[in-house]
C-alpha atoms as a PDB file:
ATOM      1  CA  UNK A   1       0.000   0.000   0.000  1.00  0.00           C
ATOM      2  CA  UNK A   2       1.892   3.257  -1.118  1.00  0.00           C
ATOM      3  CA  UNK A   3       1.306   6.341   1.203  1.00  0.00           C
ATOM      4  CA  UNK A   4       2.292   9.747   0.534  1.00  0.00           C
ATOM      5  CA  UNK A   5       3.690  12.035   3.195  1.00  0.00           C
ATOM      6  CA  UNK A   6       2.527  15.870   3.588  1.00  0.00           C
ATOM      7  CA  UNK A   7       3.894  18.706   5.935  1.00  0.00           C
ATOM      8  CA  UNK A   8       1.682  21.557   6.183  1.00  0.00           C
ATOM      9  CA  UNK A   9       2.675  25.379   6.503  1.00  0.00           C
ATOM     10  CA  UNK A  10       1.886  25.243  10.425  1.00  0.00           C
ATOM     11  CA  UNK A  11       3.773  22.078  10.748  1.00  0.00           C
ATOM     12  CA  UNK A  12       1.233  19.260  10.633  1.00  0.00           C
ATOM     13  CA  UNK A  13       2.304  15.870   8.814  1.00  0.00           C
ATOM     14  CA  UNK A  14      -0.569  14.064   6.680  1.00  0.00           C
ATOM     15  CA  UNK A  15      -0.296  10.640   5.345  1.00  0.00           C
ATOM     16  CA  UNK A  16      -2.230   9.966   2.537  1.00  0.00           C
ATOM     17  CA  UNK A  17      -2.427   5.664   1.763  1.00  0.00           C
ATOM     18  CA  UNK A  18      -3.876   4.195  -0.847  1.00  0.00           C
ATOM     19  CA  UNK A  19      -3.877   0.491  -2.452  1.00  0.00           C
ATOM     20  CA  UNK A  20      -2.529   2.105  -5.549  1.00  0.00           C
ATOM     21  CA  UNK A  21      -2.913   3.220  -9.199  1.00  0.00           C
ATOM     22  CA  UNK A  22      -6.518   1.712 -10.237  1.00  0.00           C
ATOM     23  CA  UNK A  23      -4.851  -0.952 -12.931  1.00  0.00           C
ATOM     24  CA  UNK A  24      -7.044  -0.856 -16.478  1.00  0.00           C
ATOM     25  CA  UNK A  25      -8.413  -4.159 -17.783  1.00  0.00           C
ATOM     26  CA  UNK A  26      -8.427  -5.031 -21.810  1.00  0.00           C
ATOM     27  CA  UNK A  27     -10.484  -7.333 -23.686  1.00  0.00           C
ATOM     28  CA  UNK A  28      -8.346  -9.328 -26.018  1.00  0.00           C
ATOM     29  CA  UNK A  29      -9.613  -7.341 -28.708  1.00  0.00           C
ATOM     30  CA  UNK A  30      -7.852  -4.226 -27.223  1.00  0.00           C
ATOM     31  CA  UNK A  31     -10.932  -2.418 -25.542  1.00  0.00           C
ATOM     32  CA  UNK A  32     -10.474  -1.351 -22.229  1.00  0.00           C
ATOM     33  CA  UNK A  33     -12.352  -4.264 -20.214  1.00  0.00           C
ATOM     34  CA  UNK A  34     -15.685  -2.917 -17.558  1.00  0.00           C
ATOM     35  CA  UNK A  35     -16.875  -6.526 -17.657  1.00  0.00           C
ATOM     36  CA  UNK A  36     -15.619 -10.405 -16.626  1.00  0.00           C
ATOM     37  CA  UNK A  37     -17.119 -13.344 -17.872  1.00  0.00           C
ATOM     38  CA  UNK A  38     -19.132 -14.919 -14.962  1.00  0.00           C
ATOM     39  CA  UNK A  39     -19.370 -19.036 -16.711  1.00  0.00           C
ATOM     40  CA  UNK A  40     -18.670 -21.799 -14.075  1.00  0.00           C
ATOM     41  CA  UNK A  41     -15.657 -23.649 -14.733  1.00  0.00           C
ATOM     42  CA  UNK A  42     -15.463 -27.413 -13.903  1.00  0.00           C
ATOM     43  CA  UNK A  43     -12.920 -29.900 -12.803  1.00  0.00           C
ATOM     44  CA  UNK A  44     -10.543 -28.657 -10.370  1.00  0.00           C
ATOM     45  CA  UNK A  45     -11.943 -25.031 -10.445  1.00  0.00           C
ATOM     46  CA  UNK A  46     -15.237 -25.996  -9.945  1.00  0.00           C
ATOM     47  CA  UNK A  47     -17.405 -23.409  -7.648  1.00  0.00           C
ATOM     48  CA  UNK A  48     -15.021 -20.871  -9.247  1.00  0.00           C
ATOM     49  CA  UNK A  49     -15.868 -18.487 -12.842  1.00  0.00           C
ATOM     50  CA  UNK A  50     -13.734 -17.607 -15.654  1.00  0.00           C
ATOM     51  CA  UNK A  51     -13.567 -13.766 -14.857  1.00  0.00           C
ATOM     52  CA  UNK A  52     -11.333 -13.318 -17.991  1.00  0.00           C
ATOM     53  CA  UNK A  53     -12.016  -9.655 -18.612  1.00  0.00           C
ATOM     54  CA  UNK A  54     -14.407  -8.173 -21.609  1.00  0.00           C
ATOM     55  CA  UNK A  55     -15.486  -5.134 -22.996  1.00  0.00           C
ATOM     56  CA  UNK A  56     -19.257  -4.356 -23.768  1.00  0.00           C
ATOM     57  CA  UNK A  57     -18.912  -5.423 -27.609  1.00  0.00           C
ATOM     58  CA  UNK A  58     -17.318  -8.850 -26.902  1.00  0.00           C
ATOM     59  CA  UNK A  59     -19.698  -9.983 -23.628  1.00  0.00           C
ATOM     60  CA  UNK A  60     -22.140 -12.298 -24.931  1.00  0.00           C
ATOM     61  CA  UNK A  61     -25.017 -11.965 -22.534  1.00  0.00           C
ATOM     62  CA  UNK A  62     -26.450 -15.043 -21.108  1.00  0.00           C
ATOM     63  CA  UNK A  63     -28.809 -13.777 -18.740  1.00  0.00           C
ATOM     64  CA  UNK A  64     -29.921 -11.472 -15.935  1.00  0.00           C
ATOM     65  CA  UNK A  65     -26.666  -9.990 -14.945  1.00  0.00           C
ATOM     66  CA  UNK A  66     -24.275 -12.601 -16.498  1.00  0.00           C
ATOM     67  CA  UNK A  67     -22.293 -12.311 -19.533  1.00  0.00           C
ATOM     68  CA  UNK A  68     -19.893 -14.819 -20.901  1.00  0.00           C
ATOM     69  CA  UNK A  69     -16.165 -13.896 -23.099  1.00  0.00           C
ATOM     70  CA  UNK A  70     -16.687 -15.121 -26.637  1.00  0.00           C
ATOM     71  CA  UNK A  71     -14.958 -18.678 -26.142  1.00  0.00           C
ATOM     72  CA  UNK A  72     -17.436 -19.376 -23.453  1.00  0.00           C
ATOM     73  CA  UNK A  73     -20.678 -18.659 -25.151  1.00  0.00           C
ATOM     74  CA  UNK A  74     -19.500 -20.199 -28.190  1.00  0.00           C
ATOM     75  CA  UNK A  75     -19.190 -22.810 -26.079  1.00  0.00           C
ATOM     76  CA  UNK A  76     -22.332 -23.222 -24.810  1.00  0.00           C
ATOM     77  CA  UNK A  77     -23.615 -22.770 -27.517  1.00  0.00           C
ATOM     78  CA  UNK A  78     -22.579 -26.376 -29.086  1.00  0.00           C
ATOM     79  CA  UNK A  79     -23.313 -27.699 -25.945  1.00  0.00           C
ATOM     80  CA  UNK A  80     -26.873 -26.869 -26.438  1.00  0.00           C
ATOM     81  CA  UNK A  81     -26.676 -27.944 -29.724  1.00  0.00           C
ATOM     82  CA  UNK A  82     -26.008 -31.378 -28.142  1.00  0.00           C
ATOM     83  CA  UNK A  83     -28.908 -33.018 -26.838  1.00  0.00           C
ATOM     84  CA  UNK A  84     -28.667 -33.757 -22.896  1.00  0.00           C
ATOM     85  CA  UNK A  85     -25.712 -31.669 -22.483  1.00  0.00           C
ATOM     86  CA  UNK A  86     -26.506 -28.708 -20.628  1.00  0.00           C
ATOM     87  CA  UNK A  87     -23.991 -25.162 -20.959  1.00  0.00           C
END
């Protein structure tokens, strides 16, 4: 956590911390990223999501507040195109 130090004209110090620059997020197709993809992963992340991040053109929205990165709703969309395989 970087903290700046300030001395006033009468003498006071100030600290000032913070948890640093806010870091930008891109989309692989350059666009700065607002968005991460919120599809459960399996095997040994299971209970975990992607969260790669995505920009607003890229998210494929899956539903009520969730959006999925391009790989993952291409995904699931073959799965659906399988019968009995759900995304």
């Amino acid at each position: 956590m970087p903290c700046d130090v300030f001395k006033t004209k009468d003498g006071t110090t100030i600290i000032a911390c913070s948890r640093g620059p806010k870091t930008r997020h891109y989309c692989t197709c350059g666009r700065v990223a607002r968005f991460q993809c919120d599809c459960p992963l399996s095997g040994l992340k299971e209970g975990q999501t992607c969260d790669r991040w995505i920009c607003g053109v890229c998210k494929q929205s899956v539903g009520p507040d969730r959006d999925y990165c391009p790989v993952h709703a291409r995904l699931a969309q073959d799965q659906q195109a399988l019968p009995g395989v759900k995304p």
